[in-house]
Protein backbone atom coordinates (compact mmCIF):
# COMPACT_ATOMS: atom_id res chain seq x y z
CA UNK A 1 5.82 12.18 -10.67
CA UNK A 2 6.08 15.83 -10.12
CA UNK A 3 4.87 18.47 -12.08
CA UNK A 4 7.47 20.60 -13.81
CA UNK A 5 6.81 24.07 -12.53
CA UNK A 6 10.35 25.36 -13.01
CA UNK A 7 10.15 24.65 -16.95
CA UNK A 8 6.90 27.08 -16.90
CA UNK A 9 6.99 30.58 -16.64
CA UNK A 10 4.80 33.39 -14.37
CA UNK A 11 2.91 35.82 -14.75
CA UNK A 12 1.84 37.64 -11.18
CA UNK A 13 -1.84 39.91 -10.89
CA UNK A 14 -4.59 38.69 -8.72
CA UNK A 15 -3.33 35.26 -9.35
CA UNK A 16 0.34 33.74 -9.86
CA UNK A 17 0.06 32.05 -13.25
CA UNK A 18 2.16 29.51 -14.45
CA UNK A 19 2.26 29.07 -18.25
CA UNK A 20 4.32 26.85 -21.08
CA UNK A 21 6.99 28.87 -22.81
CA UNK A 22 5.00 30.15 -26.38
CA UNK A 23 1.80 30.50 -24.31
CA UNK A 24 1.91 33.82 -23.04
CA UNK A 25 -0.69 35.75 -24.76
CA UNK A 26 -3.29 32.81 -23.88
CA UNK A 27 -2.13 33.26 -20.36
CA UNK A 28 -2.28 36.67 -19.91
CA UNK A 29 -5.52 36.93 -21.35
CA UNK A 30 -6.76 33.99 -18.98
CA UNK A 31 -5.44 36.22 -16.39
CA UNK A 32 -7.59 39.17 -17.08
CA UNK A 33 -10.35 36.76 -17.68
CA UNK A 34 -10.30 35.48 -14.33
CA UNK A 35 -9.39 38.97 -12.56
CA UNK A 36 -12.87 40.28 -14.06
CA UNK A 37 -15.00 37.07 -12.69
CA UNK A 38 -13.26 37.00 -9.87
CA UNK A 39 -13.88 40.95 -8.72
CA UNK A 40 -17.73 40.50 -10.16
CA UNK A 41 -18.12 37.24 -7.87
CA UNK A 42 -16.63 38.76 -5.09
CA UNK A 43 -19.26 41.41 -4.93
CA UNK A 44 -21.89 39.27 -5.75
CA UNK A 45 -21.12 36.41 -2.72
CA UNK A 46 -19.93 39.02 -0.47
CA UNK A 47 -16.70 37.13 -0.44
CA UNK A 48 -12.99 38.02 -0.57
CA UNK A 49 -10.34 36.81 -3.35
CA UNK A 50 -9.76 33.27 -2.65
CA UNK A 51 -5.77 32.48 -2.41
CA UNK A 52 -5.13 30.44 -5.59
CA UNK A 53 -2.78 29.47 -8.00
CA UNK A 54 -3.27 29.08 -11.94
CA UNK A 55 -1.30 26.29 -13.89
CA UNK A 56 -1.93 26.02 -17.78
CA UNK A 57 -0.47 23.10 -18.93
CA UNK A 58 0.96 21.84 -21.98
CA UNK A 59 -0.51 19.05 -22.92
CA UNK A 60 2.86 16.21 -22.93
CA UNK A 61 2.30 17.41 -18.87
CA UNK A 62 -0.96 16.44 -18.53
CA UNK A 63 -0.16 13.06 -17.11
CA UNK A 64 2.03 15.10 -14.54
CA UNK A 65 -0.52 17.57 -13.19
CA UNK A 66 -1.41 18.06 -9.49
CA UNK A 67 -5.06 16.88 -8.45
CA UNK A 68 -6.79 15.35 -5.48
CA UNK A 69 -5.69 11.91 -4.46
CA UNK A 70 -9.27 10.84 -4.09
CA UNK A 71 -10.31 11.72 -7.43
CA UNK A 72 -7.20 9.71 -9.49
CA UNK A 73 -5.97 11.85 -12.03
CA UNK A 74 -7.68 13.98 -14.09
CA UNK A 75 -9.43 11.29 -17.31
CA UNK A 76 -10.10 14.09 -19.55
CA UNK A 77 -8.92 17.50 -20.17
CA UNK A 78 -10.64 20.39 -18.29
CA UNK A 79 -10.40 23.18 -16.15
CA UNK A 80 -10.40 22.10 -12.26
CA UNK A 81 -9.92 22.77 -9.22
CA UNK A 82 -7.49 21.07 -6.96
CA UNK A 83 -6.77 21.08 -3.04
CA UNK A 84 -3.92 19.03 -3.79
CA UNK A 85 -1.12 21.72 -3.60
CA UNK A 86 -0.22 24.78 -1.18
CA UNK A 87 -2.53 26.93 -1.96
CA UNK A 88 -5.11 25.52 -4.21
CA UNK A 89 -4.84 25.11 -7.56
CA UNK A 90 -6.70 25.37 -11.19
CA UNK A 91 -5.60 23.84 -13.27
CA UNK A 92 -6.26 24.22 -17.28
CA UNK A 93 -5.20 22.51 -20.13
CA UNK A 94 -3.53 24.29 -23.59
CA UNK A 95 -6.06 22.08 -25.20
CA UNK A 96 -9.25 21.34 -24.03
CA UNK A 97 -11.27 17.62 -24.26
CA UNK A 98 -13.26 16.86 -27.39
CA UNK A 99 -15.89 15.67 -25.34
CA UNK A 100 -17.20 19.37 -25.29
CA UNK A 101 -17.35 19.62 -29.01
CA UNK A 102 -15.92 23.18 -30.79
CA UNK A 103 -13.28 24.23 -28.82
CA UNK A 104 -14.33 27.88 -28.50
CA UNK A 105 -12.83 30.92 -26.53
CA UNK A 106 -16.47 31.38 -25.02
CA UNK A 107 -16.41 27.57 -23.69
CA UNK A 108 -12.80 27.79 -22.25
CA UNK A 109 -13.78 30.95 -20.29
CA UNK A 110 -17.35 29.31 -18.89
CA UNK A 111 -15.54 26.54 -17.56
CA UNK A 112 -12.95 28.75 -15.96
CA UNK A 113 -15.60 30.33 -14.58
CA UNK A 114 -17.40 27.42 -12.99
CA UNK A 115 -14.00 26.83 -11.72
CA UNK A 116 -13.62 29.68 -9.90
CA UNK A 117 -16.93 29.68 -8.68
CA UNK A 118 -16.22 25.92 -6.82
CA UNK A 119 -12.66 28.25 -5.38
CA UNK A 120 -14.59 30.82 -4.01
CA UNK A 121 -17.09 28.49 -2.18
CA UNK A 122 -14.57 26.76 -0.91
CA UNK A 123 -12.83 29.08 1.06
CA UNK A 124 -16.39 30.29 2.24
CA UNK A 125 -16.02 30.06 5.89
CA UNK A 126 -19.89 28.89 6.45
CA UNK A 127 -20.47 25.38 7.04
CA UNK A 128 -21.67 23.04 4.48
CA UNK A 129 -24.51 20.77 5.27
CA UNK A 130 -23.22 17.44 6.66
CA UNK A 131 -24.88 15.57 2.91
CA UNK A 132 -26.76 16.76 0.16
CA UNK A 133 -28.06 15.61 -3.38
CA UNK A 134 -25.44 15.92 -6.21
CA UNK A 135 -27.80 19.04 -7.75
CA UNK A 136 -27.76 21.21 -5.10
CA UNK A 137 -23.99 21.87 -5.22
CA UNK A 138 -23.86 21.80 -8.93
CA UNK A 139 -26.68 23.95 -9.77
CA UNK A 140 -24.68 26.92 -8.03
CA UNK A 141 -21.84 26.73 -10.18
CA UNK A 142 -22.92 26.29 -13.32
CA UNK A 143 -25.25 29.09 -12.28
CA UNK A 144 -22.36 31.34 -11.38
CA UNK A 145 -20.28 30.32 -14.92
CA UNK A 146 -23.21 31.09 -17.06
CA UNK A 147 -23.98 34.60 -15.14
CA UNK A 148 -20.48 35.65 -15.57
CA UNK A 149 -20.14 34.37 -19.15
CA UNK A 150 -23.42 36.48 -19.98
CA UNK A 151 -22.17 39.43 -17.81
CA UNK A 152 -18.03 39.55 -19.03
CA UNK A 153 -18.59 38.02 -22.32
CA UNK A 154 -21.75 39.18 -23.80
CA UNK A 155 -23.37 35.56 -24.41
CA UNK A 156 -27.05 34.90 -24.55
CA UNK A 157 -28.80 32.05 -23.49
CA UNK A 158 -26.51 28.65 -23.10
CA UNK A 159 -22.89 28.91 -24.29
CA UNK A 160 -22.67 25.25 -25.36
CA UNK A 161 -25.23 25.64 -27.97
CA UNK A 162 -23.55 22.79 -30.10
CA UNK A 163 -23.45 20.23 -27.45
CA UNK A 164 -26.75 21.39 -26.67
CA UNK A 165 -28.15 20.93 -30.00
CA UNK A 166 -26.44 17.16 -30.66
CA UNK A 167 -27.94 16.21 -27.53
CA UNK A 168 -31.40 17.95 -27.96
CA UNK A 169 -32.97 14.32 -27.18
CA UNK A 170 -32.21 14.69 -23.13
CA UNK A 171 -34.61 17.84 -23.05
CA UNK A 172 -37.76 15.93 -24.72
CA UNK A 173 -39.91 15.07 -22.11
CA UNK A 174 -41.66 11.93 -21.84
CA UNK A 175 -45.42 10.85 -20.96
CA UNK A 176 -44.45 11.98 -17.43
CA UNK A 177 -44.09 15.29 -18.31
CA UNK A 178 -40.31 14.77 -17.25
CA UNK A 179 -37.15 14.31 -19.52
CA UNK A 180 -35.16 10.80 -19.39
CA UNK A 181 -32.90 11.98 -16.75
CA UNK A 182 -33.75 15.07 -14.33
CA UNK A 183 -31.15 17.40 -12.61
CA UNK A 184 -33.00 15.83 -9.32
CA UNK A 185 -32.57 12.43 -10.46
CA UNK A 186 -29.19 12.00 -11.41
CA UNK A 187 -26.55 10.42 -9.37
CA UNK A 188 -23.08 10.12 -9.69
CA UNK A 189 -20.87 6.62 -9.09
CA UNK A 190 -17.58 5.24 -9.98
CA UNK A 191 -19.55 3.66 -13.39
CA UNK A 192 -21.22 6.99 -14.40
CA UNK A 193 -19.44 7.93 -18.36
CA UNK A 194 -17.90 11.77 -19.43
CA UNK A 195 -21.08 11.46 -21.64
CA UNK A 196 -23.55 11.25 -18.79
CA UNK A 197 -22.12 13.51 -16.61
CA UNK A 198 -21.70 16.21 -19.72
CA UNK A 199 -25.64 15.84 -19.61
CA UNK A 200 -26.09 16.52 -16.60
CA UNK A 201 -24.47 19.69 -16.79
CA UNK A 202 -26.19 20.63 -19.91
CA UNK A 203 -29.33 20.19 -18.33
CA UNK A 204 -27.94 22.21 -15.48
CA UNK A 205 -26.40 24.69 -18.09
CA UNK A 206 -30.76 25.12 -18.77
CA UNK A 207 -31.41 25.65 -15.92
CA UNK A 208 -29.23 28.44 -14.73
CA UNK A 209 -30.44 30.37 -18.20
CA UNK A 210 -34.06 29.96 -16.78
CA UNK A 211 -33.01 30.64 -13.57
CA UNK A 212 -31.33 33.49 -14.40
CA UNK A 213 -33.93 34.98 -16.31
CA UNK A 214 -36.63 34.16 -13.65
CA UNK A 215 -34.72 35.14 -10.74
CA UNK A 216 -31.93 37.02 -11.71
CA UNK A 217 -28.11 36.65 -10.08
CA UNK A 218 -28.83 37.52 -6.31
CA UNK A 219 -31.02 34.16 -6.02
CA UNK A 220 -27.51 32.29 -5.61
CA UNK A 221 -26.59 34.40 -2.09
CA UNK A 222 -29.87 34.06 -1.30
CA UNK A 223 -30.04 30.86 -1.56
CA UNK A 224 -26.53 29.88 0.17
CA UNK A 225 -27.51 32.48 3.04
CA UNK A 226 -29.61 28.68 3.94
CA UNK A 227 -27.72 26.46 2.58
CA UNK A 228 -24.42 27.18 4.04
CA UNK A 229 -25.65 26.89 7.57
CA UNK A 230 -27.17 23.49 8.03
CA UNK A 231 -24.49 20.80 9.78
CA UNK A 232 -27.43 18.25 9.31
CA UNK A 233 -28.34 15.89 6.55
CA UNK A 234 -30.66 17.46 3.65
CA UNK A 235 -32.67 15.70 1.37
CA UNK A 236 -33.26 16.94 -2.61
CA UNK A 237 -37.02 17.80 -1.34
CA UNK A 238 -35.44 20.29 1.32
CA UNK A 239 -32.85 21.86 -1.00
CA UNK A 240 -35.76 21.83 -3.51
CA UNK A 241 -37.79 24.07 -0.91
CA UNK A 242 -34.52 26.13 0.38
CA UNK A 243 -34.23 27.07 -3.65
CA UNK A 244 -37.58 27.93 -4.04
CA UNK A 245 -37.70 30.22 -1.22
CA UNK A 246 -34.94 31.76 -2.33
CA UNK A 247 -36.77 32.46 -5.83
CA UNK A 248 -39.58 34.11 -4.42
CA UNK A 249 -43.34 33.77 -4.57
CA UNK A 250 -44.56 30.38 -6.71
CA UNK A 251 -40.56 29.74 -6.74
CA UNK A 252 -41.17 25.54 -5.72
CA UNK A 253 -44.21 25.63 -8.32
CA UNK A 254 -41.93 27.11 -11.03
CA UNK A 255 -39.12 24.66 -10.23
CA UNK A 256 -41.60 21.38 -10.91
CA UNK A 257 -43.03 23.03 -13.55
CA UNK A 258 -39.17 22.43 -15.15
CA UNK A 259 -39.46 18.90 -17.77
CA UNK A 260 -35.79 18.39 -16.71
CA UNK A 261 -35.60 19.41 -13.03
């Protein structure tokens, strides 16, 4: 089943944007959303405007929309990113998941930014390493969405500060000094629930505010300057060091000094 592009209208800046007829003030203020993050990101990763196409979709097309075929289609609705059309798409739903609680303009935004962080490190010509723990990817960008949602749209501190307070329990650490489940120690399988993975990116969403503040926003080219060069295998105790070097001085200390990392 295709998706209906010629029932959905264009708009045409950085991006071509498709949007549902009735939707055009939400899409052209998506549009200069992502024209902003995408010109700040660019400067900041040293990295031209990746070619892309933006699709927000109505939500009686949701079962229609394009994504990768070894994903399966999308099971809740998000922002992603897709290879799955010519050129590469992100896609974003009229109406976002409850999974991620209030609906807010600030949380539509930070997930359009993570978003377009994933499309410009795709197109990043550098190699990625040959396998690497779930974090290391992750980390960069949620880092990225939270920088740009405290640079573009004045926020402080985490953005999901709802979600963040119903599930207060998964920052508590336990006798170990550790939360339940670390950004280190999570994993990802066919079995893993919406609920678990929000988690993890709430702890994630944590950590790039500490990060942030300890390190400030040039740790992430820094840190990819590594990263994006390795062809080999890397383990979560080499990304761990790669990050830490990338912090500066005491930067490893600091990072197991983290309950959840």
């Amino acid at each position: 089943m295709s998706f209906p592009y010629e029932r959905y209208r264009t708009l045409l800046d950085s991006f071509l944007l498709y949007y549902p007829r009735g939707y055009e003030q939400q899409a052209r203020h998506l549009l200069l959303k992502l024209n902003q993050a995408a010109e700040e990101l660019g400067r900041l990763l040293k990295l031209p405007l990746p070619e892309l196409e933006i699709i927000l979709v109505a939500s009686p097309d949701w079962e229609k929309v394009p994504h990768d075929e070894d994903l399966g289609k999308a099971q809740t609705r998000l922002p992603y990113f897709t290879n799955a059309t010519e050129p590469p798409s992100l896609v974003i739903p009229t109406q976002l998941d409850p999974i991620i609680g209030e609906p807010t303009a600030e949380k539509l935004t930070f997930l359009l930014y993570h978003e377009l962080a994933y499309a410009f490190l795709e197109q990043d010509p550098r190699p990625w390493p040959e396998d690497y723990p779930l974090w290391a990817d992750e980390w960069q960008l949620q880092f990225a969405a939270l920088w740009l949602s405290h640079r573009l749209d004045g926020q402080h501190d985490v953005v999901n500060r709802d979600l963040h307070e119903l599930y207060g329990e998964i920052f508590l650490a336990e006798e170990d000094g550790k939360t339940p489940v670390t950004i280190r120690s999570f994993s990802w399988d066919e079995e893993t629930s919406a609920e678990d993975y929000l988690c993890f990116d709430l702890l994630l969403e944590r950590f790039a505010v500490d990060l942030l503040k300890r390190a400030g926003p040039e740790v992430l080219p820094r840190f990819l300057r590594e990263y994006r060069k390795e062809q080999r295998a890397l383990l979560s105790d080499e990304v761990t060091t790669m990050l830490g070097a990338a912090i500066g001085p005491g930067g490893v200390v600091w990072l197991e000094s983290l309950p959840y990392f």
